[in-house]
PDB file of N, CA and C in Angstrom:
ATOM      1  N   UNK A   1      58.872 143.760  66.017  1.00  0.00           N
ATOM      2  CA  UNK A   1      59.158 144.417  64.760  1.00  0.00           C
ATOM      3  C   UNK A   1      57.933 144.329  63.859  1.00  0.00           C
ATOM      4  N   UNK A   2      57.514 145.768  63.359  1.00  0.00           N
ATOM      5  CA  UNK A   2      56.491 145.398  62.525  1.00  0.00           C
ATOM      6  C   UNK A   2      56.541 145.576  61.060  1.00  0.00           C
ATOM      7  N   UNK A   3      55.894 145.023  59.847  1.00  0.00           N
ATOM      8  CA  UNK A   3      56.844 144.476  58.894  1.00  0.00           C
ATOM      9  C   UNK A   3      56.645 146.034  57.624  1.00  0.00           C
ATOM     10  N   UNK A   4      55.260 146.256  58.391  1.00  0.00           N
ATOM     11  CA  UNK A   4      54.978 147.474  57.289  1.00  0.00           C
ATOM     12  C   UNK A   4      55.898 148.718  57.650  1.00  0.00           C
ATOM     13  N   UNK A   5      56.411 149.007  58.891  1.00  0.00           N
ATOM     14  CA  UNK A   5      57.055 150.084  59.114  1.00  0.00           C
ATOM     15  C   UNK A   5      58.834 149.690  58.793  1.00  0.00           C
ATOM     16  N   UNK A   6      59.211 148.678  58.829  1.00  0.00           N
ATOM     17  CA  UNK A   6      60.929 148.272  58.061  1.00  0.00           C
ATOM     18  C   UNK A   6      60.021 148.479  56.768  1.00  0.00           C
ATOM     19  N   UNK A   7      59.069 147.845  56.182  1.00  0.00           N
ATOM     20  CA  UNK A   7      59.096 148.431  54.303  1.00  0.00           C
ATOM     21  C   UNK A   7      58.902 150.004  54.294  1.00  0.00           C
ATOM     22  N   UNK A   8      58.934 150.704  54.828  1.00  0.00           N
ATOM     23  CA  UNK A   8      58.279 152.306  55.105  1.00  0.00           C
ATOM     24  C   UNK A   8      59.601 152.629  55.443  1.00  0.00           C
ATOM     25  N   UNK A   9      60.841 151.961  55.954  1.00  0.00           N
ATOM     26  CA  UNK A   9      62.058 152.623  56.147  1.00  0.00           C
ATOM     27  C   UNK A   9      62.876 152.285  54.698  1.00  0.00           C
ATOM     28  N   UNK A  10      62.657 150.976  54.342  1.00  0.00           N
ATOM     29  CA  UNK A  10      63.197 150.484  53.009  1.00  0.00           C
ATOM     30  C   UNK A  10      63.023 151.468  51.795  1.00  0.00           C
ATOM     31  N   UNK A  11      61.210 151.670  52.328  1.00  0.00           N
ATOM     32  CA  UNK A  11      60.712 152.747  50.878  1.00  0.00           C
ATOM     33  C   UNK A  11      61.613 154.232  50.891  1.00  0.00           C
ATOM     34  N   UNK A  12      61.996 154.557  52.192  1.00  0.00           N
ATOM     35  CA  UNK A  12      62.598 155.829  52.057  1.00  0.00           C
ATOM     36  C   UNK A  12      63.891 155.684  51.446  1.00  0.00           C
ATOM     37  N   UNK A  13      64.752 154.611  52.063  1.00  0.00           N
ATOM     38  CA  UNK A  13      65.759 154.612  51.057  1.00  0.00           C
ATOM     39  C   UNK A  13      66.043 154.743  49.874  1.00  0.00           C
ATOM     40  N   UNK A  14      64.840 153.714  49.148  1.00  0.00           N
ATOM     41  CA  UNK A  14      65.157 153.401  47.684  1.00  0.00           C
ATOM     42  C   UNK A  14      65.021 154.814  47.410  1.00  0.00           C
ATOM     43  N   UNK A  15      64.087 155.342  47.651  1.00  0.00           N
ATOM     44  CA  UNK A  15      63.548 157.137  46.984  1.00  0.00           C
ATOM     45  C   UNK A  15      64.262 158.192  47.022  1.00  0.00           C
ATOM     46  N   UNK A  16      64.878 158.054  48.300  1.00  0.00           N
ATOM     47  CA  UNK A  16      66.408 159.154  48.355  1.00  0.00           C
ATOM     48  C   UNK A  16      67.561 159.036  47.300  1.00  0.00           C
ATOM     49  N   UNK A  17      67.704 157.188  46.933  1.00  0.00           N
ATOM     50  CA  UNK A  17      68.375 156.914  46.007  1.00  0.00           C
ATOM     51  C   UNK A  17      68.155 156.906  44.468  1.00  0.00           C
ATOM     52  N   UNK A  18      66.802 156.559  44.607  1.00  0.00           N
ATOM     53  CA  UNK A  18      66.380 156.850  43.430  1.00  0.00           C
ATOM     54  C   UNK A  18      65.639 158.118  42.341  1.00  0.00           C
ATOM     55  N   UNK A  19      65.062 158.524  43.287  1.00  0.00           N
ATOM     56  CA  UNK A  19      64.346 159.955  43.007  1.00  0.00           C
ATOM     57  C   UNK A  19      63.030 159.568  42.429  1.00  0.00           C
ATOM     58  N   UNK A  20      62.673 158.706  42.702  1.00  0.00           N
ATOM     59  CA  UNK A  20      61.140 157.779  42.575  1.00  0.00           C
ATOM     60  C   UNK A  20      60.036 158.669  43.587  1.00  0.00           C
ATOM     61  N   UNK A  21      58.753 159.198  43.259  1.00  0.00           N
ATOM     62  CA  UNK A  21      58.134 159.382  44.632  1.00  0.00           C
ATOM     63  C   UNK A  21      57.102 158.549  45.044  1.00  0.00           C
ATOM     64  N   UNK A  22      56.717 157.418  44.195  1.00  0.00           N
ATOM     65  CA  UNK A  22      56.258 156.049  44.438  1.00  0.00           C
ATOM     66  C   UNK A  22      57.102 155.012  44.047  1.00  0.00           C
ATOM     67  N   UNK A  23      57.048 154.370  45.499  1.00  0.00           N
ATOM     68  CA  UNK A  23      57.815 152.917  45.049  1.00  0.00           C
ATOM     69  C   UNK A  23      56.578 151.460  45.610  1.00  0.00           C
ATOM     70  N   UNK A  24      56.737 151.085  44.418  1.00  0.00           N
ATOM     71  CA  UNK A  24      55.465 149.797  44.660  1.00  0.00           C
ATOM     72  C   UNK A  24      56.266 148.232  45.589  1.00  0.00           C
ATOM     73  N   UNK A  25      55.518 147.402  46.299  1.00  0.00           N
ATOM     74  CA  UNK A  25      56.087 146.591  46.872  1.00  0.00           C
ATOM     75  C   UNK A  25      57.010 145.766  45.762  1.00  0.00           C
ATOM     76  N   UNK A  26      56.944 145.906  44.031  1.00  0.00           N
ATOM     77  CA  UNK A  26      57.607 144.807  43.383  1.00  0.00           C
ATOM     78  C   UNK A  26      59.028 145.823  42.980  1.00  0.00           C
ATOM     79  N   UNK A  27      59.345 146.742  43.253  1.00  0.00           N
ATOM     80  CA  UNK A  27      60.506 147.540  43.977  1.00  0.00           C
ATOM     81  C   UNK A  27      61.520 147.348  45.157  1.00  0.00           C
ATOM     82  N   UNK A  28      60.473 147.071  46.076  1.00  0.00           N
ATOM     83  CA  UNK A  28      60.852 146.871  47.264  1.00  0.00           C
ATOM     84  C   UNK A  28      61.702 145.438  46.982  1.00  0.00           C
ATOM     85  N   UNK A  29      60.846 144.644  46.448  1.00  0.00           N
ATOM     86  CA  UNK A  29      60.830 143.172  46.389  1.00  0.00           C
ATOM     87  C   UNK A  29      62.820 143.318  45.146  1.00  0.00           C
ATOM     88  N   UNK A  30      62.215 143.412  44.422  1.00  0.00           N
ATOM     89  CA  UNK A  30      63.941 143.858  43.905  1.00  0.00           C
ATOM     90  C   UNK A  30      65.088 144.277  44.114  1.00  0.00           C
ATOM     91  N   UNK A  31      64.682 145.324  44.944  1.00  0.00           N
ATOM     92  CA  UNK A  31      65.639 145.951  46.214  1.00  0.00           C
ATOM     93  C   UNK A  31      66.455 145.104  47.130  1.00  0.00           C
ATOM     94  N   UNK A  32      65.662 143.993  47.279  1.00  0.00           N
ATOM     95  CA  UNK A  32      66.056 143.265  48.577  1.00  0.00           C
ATOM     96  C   UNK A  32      66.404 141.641  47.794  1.00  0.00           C
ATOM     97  N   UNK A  33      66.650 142.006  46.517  1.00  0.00           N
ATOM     98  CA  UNK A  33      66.695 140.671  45.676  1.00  0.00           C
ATOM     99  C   UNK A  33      65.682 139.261  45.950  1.00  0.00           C
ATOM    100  N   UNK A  34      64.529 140.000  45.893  1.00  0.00           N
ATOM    101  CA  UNK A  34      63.524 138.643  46.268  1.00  0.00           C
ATOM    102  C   UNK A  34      62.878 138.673  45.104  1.00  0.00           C
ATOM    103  N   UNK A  35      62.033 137.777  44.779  1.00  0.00           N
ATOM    104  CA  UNK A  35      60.696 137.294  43.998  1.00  0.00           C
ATOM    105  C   UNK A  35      59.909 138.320  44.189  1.00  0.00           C
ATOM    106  N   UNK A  36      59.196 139.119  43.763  1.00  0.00           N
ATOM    107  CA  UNK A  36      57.554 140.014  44.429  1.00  0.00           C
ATOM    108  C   UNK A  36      56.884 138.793  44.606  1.00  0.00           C
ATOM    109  N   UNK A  37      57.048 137.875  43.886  1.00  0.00           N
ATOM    110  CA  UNK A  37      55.740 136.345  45.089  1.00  0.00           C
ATOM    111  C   UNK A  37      55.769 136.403  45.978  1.00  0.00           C
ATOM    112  N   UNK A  38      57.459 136.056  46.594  1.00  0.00           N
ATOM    113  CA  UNK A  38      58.110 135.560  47.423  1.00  0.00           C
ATOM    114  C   UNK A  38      57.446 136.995  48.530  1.00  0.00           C
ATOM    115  N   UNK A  39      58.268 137.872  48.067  1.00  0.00           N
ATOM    116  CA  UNK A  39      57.811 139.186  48.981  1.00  0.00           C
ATOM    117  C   UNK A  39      56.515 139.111  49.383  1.00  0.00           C
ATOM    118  N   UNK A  40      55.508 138.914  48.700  1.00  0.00           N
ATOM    119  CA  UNK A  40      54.161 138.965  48.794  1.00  0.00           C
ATOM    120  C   UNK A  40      53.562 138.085  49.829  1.00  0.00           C
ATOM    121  N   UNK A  41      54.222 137.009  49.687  1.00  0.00           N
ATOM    122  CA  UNK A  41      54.057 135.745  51.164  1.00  0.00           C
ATOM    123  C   UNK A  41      54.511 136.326  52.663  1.00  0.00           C
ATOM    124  N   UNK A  42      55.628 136.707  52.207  1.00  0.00           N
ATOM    125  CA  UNK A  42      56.132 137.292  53.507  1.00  0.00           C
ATOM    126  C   UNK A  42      55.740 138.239  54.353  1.00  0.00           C
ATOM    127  N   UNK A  43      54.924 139.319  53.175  1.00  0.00           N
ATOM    128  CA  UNK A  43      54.231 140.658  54.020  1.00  0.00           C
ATOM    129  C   UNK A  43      52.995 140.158  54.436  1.00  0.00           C
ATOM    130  N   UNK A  44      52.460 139.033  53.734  1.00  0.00           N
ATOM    131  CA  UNK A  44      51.079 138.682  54.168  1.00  0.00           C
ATOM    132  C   UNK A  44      51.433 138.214  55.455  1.00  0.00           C
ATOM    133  N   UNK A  45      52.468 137.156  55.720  1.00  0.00           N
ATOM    134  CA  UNK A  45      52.687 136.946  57.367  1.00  0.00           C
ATOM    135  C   UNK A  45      53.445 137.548  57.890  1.00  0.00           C
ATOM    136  N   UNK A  46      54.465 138.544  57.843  1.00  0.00           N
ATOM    137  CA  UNK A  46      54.840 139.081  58.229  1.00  0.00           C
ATOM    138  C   UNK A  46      55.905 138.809  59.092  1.00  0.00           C
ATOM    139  N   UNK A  47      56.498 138.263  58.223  1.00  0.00           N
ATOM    140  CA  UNK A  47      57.965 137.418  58.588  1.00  0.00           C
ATOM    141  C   UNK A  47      58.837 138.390  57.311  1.00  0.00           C
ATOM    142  N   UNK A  48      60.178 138.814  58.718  1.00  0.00           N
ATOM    143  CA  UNK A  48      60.904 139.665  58.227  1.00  0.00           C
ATOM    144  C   UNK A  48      62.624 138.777  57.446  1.00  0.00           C
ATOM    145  N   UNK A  49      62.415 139.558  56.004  1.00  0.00           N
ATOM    146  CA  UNK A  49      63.282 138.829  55.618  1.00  0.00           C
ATOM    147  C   UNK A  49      64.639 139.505  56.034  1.00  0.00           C
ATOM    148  N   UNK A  50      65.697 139.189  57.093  1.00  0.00           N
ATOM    149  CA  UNK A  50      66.724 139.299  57.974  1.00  0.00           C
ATOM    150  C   UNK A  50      67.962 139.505  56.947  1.00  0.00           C
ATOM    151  N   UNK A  51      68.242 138.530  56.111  1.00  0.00           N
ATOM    152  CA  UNK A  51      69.017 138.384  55.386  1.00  0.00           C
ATOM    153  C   UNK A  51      69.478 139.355  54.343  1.00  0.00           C
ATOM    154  N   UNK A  52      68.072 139.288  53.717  1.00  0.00           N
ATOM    155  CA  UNK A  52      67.989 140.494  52.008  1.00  0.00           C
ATOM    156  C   UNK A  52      67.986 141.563  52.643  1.00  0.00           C
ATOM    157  N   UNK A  53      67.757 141.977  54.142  1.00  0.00           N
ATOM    158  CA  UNK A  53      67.642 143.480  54.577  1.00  0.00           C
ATOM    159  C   UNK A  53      69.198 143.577  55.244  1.00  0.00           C
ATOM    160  N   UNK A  54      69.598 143.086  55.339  1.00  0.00           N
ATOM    161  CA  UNK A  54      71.190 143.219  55.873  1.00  0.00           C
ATOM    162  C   UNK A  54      72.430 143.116  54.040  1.00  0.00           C
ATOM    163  N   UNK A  55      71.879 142.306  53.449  1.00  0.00           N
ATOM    164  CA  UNK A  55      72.414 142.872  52.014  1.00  0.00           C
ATOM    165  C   UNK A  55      71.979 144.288  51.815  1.00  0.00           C
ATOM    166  N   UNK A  56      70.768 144.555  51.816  1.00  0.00           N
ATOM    167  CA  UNK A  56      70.166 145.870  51.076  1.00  0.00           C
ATOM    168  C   UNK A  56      71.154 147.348  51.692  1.00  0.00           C
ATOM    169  N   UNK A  57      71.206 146.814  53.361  1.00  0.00           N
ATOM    170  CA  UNK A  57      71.644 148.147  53.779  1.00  0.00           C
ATOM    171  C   UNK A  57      73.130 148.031  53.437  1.00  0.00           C
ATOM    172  N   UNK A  58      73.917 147.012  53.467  1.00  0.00           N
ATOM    173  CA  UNK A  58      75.037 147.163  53.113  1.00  0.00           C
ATOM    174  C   UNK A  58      75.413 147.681  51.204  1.00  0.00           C
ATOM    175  N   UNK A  59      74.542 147.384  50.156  1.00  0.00           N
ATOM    176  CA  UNK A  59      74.792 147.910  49.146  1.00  0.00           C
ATOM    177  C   UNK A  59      74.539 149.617  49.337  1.00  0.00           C
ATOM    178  N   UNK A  60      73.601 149.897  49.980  1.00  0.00           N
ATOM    179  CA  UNK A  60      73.152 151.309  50.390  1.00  0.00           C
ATOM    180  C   UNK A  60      73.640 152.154  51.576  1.00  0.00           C
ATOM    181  N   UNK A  61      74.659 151.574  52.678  1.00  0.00           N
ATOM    182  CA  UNK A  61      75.093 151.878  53.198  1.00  0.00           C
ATOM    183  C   UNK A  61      73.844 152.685  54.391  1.00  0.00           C
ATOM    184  N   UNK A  62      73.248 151.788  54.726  1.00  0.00           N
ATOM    185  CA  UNK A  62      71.710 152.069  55.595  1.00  0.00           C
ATOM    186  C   UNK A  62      72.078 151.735  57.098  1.00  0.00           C
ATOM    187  N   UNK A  63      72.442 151.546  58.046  1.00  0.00           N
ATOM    188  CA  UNK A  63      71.998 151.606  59.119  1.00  0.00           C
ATOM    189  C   UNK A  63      70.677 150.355  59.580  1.00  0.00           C
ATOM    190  N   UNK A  64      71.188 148.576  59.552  1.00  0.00           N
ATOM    191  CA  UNK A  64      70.139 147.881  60.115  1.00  0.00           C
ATOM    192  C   UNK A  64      69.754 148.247  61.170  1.00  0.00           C
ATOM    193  N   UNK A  65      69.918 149.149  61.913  1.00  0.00           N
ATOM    194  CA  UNK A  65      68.847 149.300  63.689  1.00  0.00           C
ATOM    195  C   UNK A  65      67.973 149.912  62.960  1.00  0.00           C
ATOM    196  N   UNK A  66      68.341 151.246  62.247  1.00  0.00           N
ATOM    197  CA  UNK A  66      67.511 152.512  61.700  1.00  0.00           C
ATOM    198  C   UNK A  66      66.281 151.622  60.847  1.00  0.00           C
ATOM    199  N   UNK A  67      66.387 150.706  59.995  1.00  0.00           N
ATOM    200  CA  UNK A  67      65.735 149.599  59.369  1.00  0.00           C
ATOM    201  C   UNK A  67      64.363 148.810  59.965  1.00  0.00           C
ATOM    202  N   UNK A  68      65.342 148.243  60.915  1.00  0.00           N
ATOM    203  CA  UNK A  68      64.343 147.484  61.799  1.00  0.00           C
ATOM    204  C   UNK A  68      64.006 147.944  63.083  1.00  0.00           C
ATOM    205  N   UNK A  69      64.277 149.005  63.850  1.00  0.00           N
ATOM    206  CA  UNK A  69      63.904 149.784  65.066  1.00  0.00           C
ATOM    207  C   UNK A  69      63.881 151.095  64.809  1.00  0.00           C
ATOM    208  N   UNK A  70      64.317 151.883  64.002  1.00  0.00           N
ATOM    209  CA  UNK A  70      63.821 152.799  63.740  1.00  0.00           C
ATOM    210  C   UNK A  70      65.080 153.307  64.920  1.00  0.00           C
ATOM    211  N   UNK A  71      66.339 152.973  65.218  1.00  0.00           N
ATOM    212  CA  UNK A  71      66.962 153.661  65.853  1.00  0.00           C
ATOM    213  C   UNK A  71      68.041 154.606  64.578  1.00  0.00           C
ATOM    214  N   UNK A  72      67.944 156.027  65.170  1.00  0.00           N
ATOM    215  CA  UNK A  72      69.184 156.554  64.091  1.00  0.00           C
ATOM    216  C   UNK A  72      70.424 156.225  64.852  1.00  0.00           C
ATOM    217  N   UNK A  73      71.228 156.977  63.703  1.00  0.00           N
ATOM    218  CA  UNK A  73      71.597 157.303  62.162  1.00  0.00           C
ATOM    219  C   UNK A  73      70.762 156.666  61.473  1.00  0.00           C
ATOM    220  N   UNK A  74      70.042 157.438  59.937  1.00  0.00           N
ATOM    221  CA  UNK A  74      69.603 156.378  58.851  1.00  0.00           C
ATOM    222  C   UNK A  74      70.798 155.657  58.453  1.00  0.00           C
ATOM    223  N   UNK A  75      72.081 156.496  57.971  1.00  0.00           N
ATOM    224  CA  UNK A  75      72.979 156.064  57.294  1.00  0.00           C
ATOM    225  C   UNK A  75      74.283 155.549  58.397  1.00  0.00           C
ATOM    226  N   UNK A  76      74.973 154.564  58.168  1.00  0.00           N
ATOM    227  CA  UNK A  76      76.060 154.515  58.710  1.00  0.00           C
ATOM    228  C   UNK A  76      76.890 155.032  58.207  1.00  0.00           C
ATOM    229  N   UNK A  77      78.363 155.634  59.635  1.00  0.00           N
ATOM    230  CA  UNK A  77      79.105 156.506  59.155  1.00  0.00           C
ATOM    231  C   UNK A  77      80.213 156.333  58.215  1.00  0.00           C
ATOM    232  N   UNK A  78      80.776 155.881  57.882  1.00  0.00           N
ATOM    233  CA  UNK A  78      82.017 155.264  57.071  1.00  0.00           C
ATOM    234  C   UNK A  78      83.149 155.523  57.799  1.00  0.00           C
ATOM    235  N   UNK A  79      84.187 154.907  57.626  1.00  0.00           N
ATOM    236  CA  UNK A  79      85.348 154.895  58.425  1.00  0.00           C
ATOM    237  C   UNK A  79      86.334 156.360  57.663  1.00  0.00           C
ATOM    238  N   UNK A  80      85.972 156.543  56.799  1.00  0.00           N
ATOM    239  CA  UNK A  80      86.821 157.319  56.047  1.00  0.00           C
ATOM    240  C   UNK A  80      86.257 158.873  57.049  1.00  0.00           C
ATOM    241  N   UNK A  81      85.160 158.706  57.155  1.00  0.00           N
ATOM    242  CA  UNK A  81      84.623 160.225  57.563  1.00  0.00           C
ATOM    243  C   UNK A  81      84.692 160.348  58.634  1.00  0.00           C
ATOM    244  N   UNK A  82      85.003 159.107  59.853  1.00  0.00           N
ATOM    245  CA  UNK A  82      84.692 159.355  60.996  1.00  0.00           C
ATOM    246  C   UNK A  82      86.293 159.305  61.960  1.00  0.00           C
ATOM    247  N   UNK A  83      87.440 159.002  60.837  1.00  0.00           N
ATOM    248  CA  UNK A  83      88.665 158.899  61.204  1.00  0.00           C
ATOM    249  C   UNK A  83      89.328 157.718  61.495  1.00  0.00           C
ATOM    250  N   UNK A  84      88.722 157.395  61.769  1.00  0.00           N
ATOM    251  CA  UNK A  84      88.711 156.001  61.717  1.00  0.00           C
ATOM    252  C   UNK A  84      89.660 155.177  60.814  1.00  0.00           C
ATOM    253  N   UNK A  85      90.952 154.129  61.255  1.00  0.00           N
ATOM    254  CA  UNK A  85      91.343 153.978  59.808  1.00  0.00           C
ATOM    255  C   UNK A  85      91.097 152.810  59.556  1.00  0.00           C
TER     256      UNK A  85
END
């Protein structure tokens, strides 16, 4: 997993949601309820924060494969739409 391409899936989210057409890493870093320090350590090594990205997609309703592998759906489907009860 590489860490710049999950922030490059993150960045698309926030922007679809937000209507931002730059989003800076202390965005990102908010997004995912971290510190921008904190964030800033992490992209330098590149240790993926697992946790804040499994909150993020669940407030946003994102799709973690699509996140971290880049497998689609971006979005997961909801039970309501898919019949599901």
């Amino acid at each position: 997993m590489n860490f710049q391409e999950i922030s490059d899936r993150i960045k698309t989210i926030i922007i679809e949601s937000t209507g931002k057409e730059k989003i800076m890493d202390k965005e990102i870093a908010k997004h995912l309820s971290l510190e921008a320090q904190y964030y800033a350590v992490i992209k330098r090594r590149n240790k993926i924060p697992f946790e804040a990205i499994a909150y993020f997609c669940k407030r946003h309703n994102a799709n973690m494969n699509w996140i971290l592998l880049g497998q689609k759906p971006q979005y997961c489907i909801s039970s309501k739409t898919s019949g599901t009860p």
